[in-house]
ModelCIF file with pLDDT and N, C-alpha, C, O atoms, coordinates in Angstrom:
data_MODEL
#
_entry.id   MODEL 
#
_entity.id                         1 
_entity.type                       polymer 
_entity.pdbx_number_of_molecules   1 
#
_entity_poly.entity_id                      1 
_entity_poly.type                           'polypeptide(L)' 
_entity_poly.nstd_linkage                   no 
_entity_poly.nstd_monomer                   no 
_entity_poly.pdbx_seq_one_letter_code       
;(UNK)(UNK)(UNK)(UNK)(UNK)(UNK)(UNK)(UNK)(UNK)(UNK)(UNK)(UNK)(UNK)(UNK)(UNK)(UNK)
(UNK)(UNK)(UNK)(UNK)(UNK)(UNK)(UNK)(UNK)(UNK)(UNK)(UNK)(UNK)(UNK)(UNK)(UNK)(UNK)
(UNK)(UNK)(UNK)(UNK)(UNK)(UNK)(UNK)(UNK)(UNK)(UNK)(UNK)(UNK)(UNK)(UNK)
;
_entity_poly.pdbx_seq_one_letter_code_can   XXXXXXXXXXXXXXXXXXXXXXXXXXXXXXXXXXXXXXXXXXXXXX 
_entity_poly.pdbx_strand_id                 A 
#
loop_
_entity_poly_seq.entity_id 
_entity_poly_seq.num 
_entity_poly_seq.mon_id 
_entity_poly_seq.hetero 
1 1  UNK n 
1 2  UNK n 
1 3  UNK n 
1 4  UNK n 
1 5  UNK n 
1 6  UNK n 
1 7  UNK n 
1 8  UNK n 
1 9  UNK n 
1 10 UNK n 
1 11 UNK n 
1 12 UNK n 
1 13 UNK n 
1 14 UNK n 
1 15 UNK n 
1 16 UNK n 
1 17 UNK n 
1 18 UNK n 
1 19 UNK n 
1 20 UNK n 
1 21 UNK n 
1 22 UNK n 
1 23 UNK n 
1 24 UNK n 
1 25 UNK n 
1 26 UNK n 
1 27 UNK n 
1 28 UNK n 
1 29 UNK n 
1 30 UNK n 
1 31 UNK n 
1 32 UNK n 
1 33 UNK n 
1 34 UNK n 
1 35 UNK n 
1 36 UNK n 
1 37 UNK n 
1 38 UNK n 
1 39 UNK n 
1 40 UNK n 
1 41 UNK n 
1 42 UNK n 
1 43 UNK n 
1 44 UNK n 
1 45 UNK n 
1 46 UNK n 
#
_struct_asym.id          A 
_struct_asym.entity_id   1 
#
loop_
_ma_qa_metric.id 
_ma_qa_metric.mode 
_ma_qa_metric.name 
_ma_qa_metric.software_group_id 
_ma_qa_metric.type 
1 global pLDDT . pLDDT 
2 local  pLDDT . pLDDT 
#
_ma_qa_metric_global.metric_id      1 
_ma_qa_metric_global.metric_value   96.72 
_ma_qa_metric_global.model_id       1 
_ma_qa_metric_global.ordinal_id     1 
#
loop_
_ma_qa_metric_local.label_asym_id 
_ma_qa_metric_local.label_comp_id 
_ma_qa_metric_local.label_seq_id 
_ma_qa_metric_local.metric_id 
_ma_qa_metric_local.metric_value 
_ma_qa_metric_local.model_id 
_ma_qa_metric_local.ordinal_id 
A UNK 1  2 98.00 1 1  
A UNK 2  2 98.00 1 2  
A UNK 3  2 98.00 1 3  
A UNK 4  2 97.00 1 4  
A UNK 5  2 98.00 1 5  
A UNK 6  2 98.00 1 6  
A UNK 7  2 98.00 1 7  
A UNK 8  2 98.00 1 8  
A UNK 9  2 98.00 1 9  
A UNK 10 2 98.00 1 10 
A UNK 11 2 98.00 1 11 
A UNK 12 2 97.00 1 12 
A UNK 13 2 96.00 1 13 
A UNK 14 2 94.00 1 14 
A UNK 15 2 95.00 1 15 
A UNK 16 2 96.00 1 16 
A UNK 17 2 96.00 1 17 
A UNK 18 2 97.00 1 18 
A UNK 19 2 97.00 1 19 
A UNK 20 2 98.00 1 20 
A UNK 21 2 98.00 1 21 
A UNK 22 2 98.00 1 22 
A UNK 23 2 97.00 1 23 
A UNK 24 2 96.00 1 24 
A UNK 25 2 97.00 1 25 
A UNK 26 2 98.00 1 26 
A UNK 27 2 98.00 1 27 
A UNK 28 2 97.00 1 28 
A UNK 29 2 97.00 1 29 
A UNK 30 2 97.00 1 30 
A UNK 31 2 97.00 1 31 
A UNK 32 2 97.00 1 32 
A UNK 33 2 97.00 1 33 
A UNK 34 2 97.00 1 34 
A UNK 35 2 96.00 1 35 
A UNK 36 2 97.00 1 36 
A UNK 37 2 97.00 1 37 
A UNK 38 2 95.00 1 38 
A UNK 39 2 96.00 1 39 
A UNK 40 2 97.00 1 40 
A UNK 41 2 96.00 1 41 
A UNK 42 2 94.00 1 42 
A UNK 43 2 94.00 1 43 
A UNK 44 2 93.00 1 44 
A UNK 45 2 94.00 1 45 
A UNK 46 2 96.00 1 46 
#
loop_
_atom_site.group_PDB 
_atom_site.id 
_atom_site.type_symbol 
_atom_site.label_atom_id 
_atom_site.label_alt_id 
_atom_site.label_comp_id 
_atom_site.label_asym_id 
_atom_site.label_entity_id 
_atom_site.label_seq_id 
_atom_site.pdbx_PDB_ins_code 
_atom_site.Cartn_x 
_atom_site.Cartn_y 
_atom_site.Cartn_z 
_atom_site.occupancy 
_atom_site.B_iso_or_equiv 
_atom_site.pdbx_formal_charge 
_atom_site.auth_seq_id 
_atom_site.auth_comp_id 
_atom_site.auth_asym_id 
_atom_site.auth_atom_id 
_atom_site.pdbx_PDB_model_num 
ATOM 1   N N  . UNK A 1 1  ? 10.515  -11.102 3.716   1.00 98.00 ? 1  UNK A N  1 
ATOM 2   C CA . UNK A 1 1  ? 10.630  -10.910 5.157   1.00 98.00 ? 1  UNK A CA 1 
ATOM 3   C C  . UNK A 1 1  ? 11.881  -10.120 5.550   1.00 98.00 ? 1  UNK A C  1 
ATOM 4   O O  . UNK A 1 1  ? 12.116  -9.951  6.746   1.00 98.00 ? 1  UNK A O  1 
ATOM 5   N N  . UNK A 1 2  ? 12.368  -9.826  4.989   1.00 98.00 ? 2  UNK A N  1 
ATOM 6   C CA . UNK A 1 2  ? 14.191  -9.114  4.796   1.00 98.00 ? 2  UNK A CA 1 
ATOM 7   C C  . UNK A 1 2  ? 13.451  -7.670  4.275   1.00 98.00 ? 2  UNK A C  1 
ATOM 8   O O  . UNK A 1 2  ? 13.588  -6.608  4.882   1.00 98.00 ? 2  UNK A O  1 
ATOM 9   N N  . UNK A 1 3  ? 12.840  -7.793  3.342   1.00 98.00 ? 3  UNK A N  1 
ATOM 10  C CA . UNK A 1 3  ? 12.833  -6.374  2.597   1.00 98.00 ? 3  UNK A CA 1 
ATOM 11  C C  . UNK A 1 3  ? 11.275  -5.851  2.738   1.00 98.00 ? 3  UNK A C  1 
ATOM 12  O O  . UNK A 1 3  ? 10.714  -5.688  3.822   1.00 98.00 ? 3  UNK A O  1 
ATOM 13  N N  . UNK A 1 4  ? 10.717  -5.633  1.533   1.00 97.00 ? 4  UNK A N  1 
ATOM 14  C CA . UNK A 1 4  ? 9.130   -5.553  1.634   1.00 97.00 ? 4  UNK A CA 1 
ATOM 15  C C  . UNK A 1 4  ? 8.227   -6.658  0.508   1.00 97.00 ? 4  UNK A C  1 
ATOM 16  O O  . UNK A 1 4  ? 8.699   -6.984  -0.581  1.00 97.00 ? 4  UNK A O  1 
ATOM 17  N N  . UNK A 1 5  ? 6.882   -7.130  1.011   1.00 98.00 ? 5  UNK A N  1 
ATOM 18  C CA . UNK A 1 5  ? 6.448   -6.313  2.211   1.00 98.00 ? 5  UNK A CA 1 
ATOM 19  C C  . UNK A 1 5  ? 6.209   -6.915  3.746   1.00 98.00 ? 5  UNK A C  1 
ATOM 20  O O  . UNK A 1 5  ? 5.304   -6.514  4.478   1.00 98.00 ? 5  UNK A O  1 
ATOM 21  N N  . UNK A 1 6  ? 7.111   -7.881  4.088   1.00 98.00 ? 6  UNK A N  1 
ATOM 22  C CA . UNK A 1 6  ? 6.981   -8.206  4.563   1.00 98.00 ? 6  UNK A CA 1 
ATOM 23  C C  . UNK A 1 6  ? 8.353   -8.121  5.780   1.00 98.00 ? 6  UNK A C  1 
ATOM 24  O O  . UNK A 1 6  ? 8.891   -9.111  6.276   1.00 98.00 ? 6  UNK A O  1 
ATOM 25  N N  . UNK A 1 7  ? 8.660   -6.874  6.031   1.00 98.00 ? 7  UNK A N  1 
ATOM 26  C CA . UNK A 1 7  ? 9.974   -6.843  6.762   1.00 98.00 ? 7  UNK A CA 1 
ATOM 27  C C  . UNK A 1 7  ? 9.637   -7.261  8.209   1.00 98.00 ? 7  UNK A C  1 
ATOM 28  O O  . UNK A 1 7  ? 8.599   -6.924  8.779   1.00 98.00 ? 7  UNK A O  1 
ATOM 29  N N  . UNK A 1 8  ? 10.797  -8.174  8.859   1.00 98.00 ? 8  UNK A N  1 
ATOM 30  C CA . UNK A 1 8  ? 11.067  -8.436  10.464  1.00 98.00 ? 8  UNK A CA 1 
ATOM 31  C C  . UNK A 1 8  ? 9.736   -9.087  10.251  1.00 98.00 ? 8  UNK A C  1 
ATOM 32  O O  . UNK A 1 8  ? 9.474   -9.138  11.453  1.00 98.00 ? 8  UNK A O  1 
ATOM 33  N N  . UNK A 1 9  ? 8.554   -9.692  9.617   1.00 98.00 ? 9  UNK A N  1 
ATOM 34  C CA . UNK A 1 9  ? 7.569   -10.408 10.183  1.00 98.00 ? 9  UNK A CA 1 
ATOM 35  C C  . UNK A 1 9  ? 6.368   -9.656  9.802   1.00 98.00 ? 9  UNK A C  1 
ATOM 36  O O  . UNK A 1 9  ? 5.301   -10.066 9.344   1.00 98.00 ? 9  UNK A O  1 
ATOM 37  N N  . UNK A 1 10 ? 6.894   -8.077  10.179  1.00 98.00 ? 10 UNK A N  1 
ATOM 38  C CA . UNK A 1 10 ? 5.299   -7.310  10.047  1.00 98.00 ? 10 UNK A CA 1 
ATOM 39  C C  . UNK A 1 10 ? 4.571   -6.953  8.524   1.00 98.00 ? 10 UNK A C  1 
ATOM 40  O O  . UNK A 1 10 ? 4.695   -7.546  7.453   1.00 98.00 ? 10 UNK A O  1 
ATOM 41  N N  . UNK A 1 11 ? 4.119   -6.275  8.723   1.00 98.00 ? 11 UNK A N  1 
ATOM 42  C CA . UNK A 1 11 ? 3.554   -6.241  6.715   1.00 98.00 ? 11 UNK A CA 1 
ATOM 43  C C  . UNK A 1 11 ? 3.307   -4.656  6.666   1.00 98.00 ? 11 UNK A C  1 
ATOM 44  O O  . UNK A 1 11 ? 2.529   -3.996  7.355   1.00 98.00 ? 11 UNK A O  1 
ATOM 45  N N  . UNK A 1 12 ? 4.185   -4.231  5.661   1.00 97.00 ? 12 UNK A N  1 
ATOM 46  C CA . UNK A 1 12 ? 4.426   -2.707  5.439   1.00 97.00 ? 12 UNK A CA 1 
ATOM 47  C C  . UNK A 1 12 ? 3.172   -1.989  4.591   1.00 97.00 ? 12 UNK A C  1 
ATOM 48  O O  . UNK A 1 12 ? 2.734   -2.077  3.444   1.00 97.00 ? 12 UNK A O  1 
ATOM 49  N N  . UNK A 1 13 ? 2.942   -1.462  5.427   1.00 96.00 ? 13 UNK A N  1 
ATOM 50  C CA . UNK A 1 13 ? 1.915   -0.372  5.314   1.00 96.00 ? 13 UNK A CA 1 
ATOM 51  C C  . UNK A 1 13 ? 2.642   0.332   4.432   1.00 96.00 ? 13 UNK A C  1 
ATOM 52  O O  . UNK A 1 13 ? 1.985   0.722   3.467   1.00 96.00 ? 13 UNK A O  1 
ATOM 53  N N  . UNK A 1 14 ? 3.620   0.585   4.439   1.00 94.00 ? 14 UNK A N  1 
ATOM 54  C CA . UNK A 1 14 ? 4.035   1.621   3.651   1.00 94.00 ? 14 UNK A CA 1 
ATOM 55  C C  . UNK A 1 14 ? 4.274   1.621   1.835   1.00 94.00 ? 14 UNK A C  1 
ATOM 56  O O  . UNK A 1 14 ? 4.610   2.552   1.102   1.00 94.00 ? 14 UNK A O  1 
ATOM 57  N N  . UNK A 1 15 ? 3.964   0.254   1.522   1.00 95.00 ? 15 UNK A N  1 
ATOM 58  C CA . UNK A 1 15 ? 3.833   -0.178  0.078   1.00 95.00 ? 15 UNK A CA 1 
ATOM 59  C C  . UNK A 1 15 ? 2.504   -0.210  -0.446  1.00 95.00 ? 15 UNK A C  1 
ATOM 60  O O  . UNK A 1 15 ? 2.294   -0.286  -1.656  1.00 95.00 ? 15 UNK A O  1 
ATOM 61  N N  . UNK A 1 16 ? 1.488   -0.149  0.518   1.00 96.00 ? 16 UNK A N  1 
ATOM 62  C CA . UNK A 1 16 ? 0.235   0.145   0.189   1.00 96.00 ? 16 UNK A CA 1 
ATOM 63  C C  . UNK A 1 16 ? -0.308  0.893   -1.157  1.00 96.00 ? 16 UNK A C  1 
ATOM 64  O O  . UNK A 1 16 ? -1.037  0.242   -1.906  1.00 96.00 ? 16 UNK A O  1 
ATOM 65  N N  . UNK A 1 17 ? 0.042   2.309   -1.501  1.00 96.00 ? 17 UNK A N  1 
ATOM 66  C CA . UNK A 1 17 ? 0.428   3.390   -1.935  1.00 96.00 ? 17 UNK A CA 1 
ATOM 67  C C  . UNK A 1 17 ? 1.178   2.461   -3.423  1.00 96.00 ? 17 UNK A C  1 
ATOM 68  O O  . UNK A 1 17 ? 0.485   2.670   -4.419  1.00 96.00 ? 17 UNK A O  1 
ATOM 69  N N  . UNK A 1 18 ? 2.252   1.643   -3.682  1.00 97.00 ? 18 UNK A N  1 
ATOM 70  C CA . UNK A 1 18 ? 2.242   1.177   -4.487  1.00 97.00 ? 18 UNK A CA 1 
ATOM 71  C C  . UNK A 1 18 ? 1.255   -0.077  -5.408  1.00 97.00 ? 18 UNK A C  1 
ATOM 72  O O  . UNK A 1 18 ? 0.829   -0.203  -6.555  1.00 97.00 ? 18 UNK A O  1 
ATOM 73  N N  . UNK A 1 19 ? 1.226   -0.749  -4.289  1.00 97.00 ? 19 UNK A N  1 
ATOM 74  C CA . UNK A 1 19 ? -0.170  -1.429  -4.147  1.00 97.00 ? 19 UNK A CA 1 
ATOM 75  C C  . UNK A 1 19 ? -1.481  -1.307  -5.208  1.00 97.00 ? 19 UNK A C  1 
ATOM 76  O O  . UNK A 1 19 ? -1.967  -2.065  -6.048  1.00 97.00 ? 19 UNK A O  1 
ATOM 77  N N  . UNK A 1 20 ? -1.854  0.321   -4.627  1.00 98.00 ? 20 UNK A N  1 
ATOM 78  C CA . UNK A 1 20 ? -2.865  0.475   -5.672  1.00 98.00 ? 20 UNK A CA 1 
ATOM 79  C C  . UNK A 1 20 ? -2.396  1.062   -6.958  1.00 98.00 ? 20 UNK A C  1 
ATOM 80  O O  . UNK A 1 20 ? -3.178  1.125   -7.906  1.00 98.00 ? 20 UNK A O  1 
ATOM 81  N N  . UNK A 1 21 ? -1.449  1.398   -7.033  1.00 98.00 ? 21 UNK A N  1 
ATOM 82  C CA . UNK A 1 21 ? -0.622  1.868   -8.999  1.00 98.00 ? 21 UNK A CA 1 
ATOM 83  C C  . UNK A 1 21 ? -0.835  0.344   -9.540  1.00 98.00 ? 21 UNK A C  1 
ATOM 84  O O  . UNK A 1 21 ? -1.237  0.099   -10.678 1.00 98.00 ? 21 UNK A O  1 
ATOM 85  N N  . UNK A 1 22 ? -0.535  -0.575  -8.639  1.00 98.00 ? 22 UNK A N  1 
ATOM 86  C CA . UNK A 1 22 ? -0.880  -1.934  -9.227  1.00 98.00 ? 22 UNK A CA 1 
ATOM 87  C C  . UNK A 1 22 ? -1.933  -2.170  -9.585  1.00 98.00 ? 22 UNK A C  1 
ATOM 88  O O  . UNK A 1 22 ? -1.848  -3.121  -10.362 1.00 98.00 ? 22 UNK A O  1 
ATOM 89  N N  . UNK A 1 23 ? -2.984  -1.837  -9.469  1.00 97.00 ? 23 UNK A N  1 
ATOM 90  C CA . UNK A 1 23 ? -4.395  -2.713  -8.631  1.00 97.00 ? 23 UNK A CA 1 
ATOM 91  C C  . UNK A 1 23 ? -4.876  -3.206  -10.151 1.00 97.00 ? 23 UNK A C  1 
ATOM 92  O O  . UNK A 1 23 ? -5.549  -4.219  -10.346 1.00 97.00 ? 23 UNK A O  1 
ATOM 93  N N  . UNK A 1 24 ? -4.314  -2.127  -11.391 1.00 96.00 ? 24 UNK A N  1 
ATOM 94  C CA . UNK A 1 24 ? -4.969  -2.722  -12.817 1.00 96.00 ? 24 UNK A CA 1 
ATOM 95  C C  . UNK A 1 24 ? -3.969  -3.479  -13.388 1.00 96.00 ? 24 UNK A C  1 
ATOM 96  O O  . UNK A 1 24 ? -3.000  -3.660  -12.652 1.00 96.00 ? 24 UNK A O  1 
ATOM 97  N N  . UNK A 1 25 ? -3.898  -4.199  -14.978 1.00 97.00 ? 25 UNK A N  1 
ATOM 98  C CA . UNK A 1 25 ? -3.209  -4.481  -15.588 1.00 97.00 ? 25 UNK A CA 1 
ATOM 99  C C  . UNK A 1 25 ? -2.124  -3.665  -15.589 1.00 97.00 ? 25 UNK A C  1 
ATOM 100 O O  . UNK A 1 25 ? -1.062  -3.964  -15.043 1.00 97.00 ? 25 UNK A O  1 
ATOM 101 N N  . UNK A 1 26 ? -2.383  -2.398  -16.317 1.00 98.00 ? 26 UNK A N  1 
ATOM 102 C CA . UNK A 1 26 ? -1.317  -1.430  -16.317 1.00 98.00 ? 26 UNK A CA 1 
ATOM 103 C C  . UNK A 1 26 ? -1.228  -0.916  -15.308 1.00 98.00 ? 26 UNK A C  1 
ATOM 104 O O  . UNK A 1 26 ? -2.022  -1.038  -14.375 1.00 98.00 ? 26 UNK A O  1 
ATOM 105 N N  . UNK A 1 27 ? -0.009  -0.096  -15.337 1.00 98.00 ? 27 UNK A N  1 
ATOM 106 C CA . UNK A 1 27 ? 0.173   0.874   -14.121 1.00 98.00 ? 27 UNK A CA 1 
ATOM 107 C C  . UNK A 1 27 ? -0.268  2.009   -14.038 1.00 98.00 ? 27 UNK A C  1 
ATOM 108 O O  . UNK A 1 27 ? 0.203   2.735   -14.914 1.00 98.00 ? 27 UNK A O  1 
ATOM 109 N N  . UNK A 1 28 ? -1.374  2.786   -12.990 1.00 97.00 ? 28 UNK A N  1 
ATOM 110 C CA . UNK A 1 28 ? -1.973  3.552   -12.643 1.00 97.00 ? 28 UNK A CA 1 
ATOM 111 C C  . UNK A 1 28 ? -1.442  4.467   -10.955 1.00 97.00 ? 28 UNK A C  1 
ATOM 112 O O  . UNK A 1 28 ? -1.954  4.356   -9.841  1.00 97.00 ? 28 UNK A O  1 
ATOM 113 N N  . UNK A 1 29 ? -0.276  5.306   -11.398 1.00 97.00 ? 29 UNK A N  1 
ATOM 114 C CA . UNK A 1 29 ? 0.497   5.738   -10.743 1.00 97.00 ? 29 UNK A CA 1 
ATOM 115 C C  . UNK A 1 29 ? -0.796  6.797   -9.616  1.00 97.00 ? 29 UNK A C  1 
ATOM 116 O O  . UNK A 1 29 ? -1.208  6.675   -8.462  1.00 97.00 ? 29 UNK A O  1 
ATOM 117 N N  . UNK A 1 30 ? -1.007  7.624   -10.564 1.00 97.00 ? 30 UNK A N  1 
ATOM 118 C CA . UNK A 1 30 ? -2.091  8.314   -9.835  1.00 97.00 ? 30 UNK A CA 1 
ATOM 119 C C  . UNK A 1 30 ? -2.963  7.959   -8.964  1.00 97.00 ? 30 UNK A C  1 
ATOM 120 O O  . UNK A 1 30 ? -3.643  8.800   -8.376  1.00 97.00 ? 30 UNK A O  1 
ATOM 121 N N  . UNK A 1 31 ? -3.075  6.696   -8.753  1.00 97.00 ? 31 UNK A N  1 
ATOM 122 C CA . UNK A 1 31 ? -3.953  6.186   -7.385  1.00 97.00 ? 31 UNK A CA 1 
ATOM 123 C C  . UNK A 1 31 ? -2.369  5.992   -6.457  1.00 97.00 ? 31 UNK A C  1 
ATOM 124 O O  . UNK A 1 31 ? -2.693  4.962   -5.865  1.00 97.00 ? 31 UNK A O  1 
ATOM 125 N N  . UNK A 1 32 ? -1.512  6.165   -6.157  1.00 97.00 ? 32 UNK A N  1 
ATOM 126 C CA . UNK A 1 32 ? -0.585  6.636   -5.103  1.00 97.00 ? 32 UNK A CA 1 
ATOM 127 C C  . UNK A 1 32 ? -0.818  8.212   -4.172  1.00 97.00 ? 32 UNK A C  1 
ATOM 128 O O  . UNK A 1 32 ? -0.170  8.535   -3.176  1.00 97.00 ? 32 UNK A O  1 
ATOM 129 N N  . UNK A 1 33 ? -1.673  8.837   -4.685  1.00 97.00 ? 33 UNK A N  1 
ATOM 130 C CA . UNK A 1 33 ? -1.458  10.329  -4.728  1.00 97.00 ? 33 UNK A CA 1 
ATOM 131 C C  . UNK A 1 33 ? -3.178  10.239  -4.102  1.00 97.00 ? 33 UNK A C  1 
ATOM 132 O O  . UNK A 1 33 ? -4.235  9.926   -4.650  1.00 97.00 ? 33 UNK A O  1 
ATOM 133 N N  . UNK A 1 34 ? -2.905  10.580  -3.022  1.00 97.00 ? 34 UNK A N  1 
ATOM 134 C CA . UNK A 1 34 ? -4.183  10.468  -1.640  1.00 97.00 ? 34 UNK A CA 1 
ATOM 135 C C  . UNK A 1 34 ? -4.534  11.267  -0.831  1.00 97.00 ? 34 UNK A C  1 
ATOM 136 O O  . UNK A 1 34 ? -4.239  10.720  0.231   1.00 97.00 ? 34 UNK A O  1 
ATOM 137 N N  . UNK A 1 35 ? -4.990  12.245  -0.595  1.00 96.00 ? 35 UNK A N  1 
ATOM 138 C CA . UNK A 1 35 ? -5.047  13.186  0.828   1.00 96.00 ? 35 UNK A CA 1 
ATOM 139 C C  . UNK A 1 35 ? -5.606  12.298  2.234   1.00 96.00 ? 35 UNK A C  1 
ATOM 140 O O  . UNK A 1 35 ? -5.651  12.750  3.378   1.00 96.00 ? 35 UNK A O  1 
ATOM 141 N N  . UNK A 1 36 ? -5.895  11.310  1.919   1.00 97.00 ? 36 UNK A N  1 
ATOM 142 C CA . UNK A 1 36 ? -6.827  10.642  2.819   1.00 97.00 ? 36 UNK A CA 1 
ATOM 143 C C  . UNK A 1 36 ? -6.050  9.446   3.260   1.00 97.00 ? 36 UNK A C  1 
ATOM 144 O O  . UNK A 1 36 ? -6.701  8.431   3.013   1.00 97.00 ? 36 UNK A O  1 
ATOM 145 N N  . UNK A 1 37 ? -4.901  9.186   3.822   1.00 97.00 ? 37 UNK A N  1 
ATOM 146 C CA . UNK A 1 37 ? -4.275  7.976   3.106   1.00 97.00 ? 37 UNK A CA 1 
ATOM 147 C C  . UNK A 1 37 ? -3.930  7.639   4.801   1.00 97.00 ? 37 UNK A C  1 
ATOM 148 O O  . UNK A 1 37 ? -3.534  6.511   5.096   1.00 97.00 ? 37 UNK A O  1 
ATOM 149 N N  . UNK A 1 38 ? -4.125  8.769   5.943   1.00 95.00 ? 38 UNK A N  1 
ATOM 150 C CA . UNK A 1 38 ? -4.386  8.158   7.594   1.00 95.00 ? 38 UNK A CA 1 
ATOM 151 C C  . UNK A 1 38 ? -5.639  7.395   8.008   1.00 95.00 ? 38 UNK A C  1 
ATOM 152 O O  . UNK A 1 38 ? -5.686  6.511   8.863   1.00 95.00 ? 38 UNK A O  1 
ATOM 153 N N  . UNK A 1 39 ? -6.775  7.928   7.181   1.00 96.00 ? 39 UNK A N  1 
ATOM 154 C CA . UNK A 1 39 ? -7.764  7.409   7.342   1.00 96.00 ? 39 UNK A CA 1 
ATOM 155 C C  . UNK A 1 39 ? -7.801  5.902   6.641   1.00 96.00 ? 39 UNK A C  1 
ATOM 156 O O  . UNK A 1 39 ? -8.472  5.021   7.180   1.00 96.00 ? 39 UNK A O  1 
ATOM 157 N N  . UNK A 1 40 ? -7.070  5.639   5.439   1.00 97.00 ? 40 UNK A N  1 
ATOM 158 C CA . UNK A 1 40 ? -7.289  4.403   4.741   1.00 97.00 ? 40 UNK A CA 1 
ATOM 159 C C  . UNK A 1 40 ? -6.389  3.530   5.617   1.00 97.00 ? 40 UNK A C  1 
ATOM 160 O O  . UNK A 1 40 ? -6.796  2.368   5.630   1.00 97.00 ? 40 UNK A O  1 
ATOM 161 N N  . UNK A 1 41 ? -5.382  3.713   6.293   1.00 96.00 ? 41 UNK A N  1 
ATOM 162 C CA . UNK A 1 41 ? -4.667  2.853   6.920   1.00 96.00 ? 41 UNK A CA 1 
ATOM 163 C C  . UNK A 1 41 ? -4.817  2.429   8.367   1.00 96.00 ? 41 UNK A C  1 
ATOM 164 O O  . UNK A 1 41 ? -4.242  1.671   9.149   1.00 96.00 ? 41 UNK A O  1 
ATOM 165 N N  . UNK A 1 42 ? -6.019  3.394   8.371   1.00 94.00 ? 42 UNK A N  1 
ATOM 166 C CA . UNK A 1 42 ? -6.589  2.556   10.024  1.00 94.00 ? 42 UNK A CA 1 
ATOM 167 C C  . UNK A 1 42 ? -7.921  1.589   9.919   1.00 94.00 ? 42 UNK A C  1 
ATOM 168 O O  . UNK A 1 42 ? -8.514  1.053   10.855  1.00 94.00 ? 42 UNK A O  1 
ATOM 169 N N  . UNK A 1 43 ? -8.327  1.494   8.009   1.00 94.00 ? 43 UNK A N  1 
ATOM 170 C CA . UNK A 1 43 ? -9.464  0.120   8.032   1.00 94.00 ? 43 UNK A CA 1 
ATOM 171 C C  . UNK A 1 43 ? -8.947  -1.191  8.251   1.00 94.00 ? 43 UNK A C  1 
ATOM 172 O O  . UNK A 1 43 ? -7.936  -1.725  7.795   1.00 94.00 ? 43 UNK A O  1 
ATOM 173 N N  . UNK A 1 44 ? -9.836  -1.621  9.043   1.00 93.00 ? 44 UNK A N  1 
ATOM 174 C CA . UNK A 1 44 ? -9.549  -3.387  8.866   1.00 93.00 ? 44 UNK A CA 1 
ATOM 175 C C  . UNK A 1 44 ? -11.299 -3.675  8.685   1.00 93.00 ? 44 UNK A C  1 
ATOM 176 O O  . UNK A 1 44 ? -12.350 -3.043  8.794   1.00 93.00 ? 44 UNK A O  1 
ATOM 177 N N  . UNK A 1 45 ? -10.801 -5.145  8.320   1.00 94.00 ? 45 UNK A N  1 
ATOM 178 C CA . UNK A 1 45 ? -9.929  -6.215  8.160   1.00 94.00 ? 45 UNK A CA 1 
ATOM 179 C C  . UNK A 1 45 ? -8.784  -5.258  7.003   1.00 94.00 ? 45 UNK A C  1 
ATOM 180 O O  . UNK A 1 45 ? -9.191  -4.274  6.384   1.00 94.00 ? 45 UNK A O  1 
ATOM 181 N N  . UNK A 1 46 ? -7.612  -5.685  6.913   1.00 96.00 ? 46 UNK A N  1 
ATOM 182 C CA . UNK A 1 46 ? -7.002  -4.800  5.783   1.00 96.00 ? 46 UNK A CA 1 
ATOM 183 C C  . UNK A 1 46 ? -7.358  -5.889  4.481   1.00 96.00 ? 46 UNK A C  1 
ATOM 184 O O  . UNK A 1 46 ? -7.042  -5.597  3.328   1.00 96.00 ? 46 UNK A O  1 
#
């Protein structure tokens, strides 16, 4: 709540982008790298 992702309360969109380098066991940097990445951040439910 201090840092990410959860700063002042809200929940940072902006780690998203790391997020998915996570999404496997290993790290898969190349899913950071998006042309589309206004459109992914206006779906909900998130």
């Amino acid at each position: 709540f201090t840092d990410l992702p959860r700063r002042g309360g809200c929940f940072t969109s902006g780690m998203l982008a790391w997020a998915f380098a996570m999404s496997e066991k290993k790290f898969v940097p190349d899913r950071m790298i998006r042309d589309d990445w206004d459109r992914v951040l206006d779906m909900r439910p998130l």
